[in-house]
Structures are given as C-alpha cells and as structure tokens.
N, C-alpha and C. Protein backbone atom coordinates (compact mmCIF):
# COMPACT_ATOMS: atom_id res chain seq x y z
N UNK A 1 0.83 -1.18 0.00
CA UNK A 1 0.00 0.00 0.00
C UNK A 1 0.87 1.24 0.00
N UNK A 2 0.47 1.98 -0.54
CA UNK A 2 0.87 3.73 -0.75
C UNK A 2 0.00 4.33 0.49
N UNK A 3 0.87 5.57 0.94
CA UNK A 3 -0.34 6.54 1.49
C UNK A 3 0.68 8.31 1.02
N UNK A 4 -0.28 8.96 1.21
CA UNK A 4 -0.01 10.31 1.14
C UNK A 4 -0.41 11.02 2.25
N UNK A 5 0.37 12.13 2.67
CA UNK A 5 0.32 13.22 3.53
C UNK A 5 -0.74 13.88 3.60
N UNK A 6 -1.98 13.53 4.88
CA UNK A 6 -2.85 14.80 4.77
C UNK A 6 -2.22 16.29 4.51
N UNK A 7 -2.89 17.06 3.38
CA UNK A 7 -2.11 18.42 3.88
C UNK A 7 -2.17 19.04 4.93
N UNK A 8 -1.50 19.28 5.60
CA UNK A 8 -1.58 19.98 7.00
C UNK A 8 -0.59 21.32 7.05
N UNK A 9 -1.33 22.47 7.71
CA UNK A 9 -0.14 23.06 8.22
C UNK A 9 1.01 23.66 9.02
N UNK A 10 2.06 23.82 9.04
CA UNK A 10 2.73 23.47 10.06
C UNK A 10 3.43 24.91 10.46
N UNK A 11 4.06 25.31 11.38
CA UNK A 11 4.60 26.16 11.58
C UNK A 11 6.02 25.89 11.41
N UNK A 12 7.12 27.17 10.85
CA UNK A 12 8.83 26.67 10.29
C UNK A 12 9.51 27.73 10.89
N UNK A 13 10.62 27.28 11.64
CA UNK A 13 11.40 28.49 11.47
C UNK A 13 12.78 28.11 11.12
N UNK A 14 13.55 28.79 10.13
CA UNK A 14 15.07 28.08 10.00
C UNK A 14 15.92 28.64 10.99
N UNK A 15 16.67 27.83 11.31
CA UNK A 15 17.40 28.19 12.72
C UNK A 15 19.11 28.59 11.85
N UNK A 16 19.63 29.44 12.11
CA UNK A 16 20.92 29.73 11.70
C UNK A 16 21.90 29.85 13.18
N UNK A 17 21.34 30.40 13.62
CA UNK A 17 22.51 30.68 14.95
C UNK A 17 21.43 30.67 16.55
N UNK A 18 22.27 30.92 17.61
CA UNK A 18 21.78 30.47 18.60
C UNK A 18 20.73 32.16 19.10
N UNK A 19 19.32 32.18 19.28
CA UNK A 19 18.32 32.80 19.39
C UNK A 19 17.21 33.13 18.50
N UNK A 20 17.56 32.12 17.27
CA UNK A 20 16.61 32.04 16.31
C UNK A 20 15.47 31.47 16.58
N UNK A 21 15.45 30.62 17.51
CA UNK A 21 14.29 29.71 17.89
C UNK A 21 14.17 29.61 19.60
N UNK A 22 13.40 29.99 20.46
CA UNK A 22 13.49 29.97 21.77
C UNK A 22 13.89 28.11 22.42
N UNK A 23 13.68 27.43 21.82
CA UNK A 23 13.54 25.99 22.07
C UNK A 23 14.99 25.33 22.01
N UNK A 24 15.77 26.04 21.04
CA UNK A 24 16.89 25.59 20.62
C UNK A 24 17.89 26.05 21.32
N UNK A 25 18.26 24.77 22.69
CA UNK A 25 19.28 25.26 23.74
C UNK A 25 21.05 25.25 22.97
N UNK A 26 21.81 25.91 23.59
CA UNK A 26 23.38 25.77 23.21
C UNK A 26 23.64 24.22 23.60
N UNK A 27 24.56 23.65 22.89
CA UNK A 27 24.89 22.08 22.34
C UNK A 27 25.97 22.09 23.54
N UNK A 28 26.08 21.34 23.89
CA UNK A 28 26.96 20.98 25.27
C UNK A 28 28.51 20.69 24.20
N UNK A 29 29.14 21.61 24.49
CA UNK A 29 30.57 21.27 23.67
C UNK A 29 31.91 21.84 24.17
N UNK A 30 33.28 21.24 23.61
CA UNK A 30 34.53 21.66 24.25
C UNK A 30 35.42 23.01 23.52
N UNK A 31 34.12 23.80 22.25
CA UNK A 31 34.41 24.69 21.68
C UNK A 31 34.38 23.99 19.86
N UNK A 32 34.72 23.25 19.80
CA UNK A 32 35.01 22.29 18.34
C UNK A 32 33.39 22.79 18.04
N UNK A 33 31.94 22.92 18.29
CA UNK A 33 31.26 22.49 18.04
C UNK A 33 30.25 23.82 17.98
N UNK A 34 30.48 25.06 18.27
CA UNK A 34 30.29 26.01 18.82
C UNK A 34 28.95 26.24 18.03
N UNK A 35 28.70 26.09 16.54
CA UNK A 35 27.41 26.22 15.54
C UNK A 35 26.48 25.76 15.60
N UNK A 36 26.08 24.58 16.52
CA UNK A 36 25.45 23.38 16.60
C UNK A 36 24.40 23.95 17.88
N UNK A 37 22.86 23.66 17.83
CA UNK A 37 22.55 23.91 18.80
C UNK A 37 21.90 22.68 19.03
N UNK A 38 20.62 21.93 20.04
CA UNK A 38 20.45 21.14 20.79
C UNK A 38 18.97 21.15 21.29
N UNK A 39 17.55 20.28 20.50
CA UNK A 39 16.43 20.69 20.40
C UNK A 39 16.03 19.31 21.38
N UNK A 40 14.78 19.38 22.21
CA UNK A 40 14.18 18.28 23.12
C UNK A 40 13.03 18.02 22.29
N UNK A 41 12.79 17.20 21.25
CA UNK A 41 11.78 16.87 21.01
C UNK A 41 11.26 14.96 21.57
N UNK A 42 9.53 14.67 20.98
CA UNK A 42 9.13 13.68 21.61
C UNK A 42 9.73 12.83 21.90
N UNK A 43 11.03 11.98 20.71
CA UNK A 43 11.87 11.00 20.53
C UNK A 43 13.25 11.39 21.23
N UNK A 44 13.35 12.39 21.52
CA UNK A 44 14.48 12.24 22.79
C UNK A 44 15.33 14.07 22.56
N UNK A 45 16.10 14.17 22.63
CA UNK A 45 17.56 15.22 22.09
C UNK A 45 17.90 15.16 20.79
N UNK A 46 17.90 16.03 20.25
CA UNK A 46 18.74 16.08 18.58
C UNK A 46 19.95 16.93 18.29
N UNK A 47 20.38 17.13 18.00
CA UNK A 47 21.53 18.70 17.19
C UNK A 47 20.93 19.13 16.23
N UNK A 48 20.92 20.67 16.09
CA UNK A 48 20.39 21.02 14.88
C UNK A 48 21.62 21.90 14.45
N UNK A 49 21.67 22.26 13.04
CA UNK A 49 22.87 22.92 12.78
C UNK A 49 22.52 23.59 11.84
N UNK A 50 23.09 24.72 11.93
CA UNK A 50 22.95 26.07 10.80
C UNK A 50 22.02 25.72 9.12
N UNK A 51 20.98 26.56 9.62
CA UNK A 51 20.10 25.82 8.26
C UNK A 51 18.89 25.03 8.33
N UNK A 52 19.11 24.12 9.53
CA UNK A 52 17.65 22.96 9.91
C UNK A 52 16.80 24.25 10.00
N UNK A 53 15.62 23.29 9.98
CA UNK A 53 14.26 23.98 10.31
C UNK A 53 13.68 23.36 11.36
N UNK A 54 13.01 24.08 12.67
CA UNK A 54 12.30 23.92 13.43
C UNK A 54 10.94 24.01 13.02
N UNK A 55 10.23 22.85 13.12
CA UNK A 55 8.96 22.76 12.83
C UNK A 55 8.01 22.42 13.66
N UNK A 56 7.40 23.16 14.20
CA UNK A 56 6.15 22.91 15.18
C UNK A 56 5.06 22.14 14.31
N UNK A 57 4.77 20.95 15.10
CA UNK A 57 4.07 20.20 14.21
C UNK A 57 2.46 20.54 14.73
N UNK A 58 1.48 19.40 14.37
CA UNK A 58 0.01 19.76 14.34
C UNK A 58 -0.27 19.36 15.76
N UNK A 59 0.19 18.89 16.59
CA UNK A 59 -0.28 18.82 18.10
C UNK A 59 0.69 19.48 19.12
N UNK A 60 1.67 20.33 18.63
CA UNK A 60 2.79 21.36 18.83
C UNK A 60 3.59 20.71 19.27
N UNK A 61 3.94 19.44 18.72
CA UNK A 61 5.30 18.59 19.42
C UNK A 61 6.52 19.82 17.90
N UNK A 62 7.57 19.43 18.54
CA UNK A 62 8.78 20.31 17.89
C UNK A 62 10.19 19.84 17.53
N UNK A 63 10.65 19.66 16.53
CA UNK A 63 11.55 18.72 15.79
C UNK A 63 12.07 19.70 14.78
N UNK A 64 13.94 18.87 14.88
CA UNK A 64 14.30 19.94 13.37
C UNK A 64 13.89 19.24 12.33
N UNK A 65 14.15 19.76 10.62
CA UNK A 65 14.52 18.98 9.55
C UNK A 65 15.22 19.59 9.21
N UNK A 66 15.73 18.46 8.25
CA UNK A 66 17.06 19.31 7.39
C UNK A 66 16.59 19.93 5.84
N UNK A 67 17.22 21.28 5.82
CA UNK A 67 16.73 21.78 4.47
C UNK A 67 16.45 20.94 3.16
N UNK A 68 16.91 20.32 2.79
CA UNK A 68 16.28 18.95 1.69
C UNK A 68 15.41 18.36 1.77
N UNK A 69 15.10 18.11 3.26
CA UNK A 69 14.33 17.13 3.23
C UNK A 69 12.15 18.00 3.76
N UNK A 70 13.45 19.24 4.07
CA UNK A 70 11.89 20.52 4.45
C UNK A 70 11.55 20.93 2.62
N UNK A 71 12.94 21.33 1.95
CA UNK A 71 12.21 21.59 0.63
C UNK A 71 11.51 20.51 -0.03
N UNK A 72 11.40 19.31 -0.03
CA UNK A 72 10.92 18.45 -0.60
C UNK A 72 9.63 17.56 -0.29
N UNK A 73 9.65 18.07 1.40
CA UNK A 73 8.56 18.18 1.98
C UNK A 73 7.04 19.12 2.09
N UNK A 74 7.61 20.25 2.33
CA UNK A 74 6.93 21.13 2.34
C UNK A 74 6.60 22.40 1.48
N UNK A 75 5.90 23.18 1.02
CA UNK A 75 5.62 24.34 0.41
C UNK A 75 4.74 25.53 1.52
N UNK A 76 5.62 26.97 0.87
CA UNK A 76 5.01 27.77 1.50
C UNK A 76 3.29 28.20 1.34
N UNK A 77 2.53 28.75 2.19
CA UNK A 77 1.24 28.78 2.29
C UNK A 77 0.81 30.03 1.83
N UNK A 78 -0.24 30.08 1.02
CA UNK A 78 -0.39 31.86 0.89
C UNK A 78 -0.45 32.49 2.46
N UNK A 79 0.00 33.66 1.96
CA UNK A 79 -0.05 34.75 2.78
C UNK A 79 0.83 35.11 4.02
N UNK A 80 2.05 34.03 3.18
CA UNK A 80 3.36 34.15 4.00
C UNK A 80 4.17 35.28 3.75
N UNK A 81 5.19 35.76 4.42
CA UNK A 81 5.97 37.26 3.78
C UNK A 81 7.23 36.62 3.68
C-alpha cells in the first residue's frame, strides 16, 4: 500500500545561529562544536545545525529537519511574507 500526507499546516522556522528559535538550547561542547545547537523533542535530544528547520508540528510537538528534506517536503502557504 501507498499513502499520502494529509495536507496539514505546520509552523517553520530556520534556525541559523543560537536565538533564532526559543527551544533551541546551546549544544553541550569543548568549543570544536560552537554552531550546533540542541532541540528536546518527543523521541528524545537532537543537534540542529545552521540551516535545519524547526517545525512545530500539528499537536505542537517540535523537531528539526534538514533543508532537503523541508524543501521536498513542504511548500510555503499563501499569505506568507
């Protein structure tokens, strides 16, 4: 069986550096790592790094993606700026 994506929509923000996203704590590091920040979503801790997208999903759980896989995923909605 196939299935397809209800359309749904989601909230995005691309995260570049550390205060782009309130959620996205500093990455526990010895300096080597300094770009990288550190998101708590349902499935546990992630790294996100310059570029992911934070996406608040439809029951407001919160996860990065990575730009490839957000452009290929998703499209913008009218009445975005």
């Amino acid at each position: 069986m196939k299935f397809r994506k209800k359309p749904v929509v989601i909230e995005a923000t691309q995260w570049f550096k550390h205060g782009d996203h309130p959620l996205v704590e500093v990455y526990p590091t010895d300096g080597e790592e300094e770009n990288k920040g550190w998101i708590v979503t349902l499935e546990g801790g992630h790294i996100v790094t310059p570029g992911d997208w934070i996406i608040t999903g439809v029951v407001g759980e919160t996860y990065p993606c990575k730009p490839d896989i957000f452009e290929m995923t998703y499209e913008a909605v009218d009445g975005n700026s």
